[in-house]
C-alpha atoms as a PDB file:
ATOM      1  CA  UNK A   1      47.755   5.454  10.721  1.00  0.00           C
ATOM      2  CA  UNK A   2      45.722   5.555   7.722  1.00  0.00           C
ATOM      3  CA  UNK A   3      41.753   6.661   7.665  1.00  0.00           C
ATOM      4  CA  UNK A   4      39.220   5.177   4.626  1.00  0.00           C
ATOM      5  CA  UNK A   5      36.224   6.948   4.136  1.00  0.00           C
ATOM      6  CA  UNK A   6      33.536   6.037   1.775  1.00  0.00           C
ATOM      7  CA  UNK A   7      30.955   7.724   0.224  1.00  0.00           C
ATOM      8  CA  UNK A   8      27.721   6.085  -1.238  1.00  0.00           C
ATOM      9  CA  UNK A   9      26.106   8.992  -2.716  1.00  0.00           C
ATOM     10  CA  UNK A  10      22.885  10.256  -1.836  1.00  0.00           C
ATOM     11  CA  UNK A  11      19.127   8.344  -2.133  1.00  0.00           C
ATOM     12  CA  UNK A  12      16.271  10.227  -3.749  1.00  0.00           C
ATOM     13  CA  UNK A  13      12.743   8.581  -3.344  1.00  0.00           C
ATOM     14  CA  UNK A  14      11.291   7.990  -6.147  1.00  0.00           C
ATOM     15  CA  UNK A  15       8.313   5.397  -5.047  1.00  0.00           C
ATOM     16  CA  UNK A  16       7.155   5.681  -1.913  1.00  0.00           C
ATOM     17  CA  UNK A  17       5.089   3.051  -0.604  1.00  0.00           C
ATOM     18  CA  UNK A  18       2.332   4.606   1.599  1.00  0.00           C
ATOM     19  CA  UNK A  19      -1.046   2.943   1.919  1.00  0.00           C
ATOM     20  CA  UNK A  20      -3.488   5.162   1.288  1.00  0.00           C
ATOM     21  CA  UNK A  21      -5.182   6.311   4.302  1.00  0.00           C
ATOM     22  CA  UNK A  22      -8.177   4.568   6.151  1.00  0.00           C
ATOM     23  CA  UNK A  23     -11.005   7.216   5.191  1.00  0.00           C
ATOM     24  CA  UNK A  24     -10.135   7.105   1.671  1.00  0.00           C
ATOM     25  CA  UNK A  25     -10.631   3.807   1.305  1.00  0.00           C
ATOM     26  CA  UNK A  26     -13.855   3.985   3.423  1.00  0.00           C
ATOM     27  CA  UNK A  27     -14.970   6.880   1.337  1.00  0.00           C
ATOM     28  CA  UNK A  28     -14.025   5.215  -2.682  1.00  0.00           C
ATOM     29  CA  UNK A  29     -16.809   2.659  -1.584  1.00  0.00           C
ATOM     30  CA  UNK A  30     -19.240   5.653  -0.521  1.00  0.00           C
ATOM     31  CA  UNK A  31     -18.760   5.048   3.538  1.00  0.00           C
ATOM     32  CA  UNK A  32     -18.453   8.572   5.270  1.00  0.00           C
ATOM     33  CA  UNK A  33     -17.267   9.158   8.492  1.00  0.00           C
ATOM     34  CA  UNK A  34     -21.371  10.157   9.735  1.00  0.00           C
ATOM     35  CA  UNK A  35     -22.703   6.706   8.238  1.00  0.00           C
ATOM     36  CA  UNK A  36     -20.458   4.861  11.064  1.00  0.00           C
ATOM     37  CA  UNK A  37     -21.356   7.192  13.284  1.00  0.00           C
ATOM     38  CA  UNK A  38     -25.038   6.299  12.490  1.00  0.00           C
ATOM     39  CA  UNK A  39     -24.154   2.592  12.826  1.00  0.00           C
ATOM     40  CA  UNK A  40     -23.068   3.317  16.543  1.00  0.00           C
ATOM     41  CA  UNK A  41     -20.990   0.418  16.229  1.00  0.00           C
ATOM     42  CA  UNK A  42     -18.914  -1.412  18.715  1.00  0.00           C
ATOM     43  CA  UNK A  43     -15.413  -1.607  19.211  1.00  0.00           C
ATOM     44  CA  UNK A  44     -15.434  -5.263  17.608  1.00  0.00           C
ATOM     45  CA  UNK A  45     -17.158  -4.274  14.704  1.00  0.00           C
ATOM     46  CA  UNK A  46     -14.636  -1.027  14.041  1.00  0.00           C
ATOM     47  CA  UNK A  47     -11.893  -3.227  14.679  1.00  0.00           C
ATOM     48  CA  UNK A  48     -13.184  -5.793  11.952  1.00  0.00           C
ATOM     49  CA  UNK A  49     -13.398  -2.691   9.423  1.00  0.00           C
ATOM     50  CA  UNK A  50      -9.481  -1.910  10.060  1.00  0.00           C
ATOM     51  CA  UNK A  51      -8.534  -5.007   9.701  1.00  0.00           C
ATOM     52  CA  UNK A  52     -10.391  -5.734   6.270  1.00  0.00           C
ATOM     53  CA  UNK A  53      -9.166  -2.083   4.848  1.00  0.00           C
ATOM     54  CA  UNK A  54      -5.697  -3.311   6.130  1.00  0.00           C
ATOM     55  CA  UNK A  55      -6.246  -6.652   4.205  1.00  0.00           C
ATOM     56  CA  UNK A  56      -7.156  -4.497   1.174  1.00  0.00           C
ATOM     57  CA  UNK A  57      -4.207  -2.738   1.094  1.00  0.00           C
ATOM     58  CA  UNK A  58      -2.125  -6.004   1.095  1.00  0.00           C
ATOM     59  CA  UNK A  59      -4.369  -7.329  -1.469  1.00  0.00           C
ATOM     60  CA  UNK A  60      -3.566  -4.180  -3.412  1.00  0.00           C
ATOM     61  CA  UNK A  61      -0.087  -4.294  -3.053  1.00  0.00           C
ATOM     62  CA  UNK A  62       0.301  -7.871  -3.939  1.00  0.00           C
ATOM     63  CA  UNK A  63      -1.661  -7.641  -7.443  1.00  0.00           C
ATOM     64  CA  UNK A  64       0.437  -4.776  -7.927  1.00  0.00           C
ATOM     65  CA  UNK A  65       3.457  -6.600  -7.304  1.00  0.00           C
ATOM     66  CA  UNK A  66       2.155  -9.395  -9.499  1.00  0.00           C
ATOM     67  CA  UNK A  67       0.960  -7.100 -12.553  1.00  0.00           C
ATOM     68  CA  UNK A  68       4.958  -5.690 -12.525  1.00  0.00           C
ATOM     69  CA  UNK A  69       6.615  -8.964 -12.481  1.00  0.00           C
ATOM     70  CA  UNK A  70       3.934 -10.310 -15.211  1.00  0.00           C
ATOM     71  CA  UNK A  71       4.793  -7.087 -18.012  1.00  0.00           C
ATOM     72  CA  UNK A  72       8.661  -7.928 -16.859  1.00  0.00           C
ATOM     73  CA  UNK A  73       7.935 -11.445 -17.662  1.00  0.00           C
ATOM     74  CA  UNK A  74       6.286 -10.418 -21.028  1.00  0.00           C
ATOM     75  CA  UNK A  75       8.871  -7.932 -21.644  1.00  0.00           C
ATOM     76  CA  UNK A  76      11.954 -10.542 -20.864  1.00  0.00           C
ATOM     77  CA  UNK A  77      10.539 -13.014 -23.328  1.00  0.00           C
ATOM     78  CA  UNK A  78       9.957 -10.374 -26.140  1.00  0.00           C
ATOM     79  CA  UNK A  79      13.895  -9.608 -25.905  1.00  0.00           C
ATOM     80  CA  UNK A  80      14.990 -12.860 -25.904  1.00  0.00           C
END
């Protein structure tokens, strides 16, 4: 009986993809946590706000995405 083992080395992080959080985003367009408070909104309307900061962050991510394959693009075509 014979055993094969493999070993695939070990992953370091380099990027990691975390959105930034929900009051940061809130407070880079000058919204504090008080001035919702003040607003004494409902749970619609605070739900509405997630959901657009969540939207954000996909809108981030995707002209960040484009931006990298664009300067690869660029970069490709100055090789060639």
């Amino acid at each position: 009986m014979y055993k094969i083992s493999l070993h695939l080395g070990t992953c370091i992080v380099t990027r990691q993809n975390k959105p930034a959080s929900y009051w940061t985003v809130l407070s880079h367009y000058g919204i504090t946590h008080t001035d919702l408070q003040k607003l004494n909104l409902s749970y619609e309307e605070l739900y509405e706000i997630y959901k657009t900061i969540q939207r954000h962050e996909e809108i981030r991510e995707f002209l960040k995405n484009l931006k990298e394959k664009i300067a690869m693009t660029a970069k490709n075509n100055n090789v060639s």
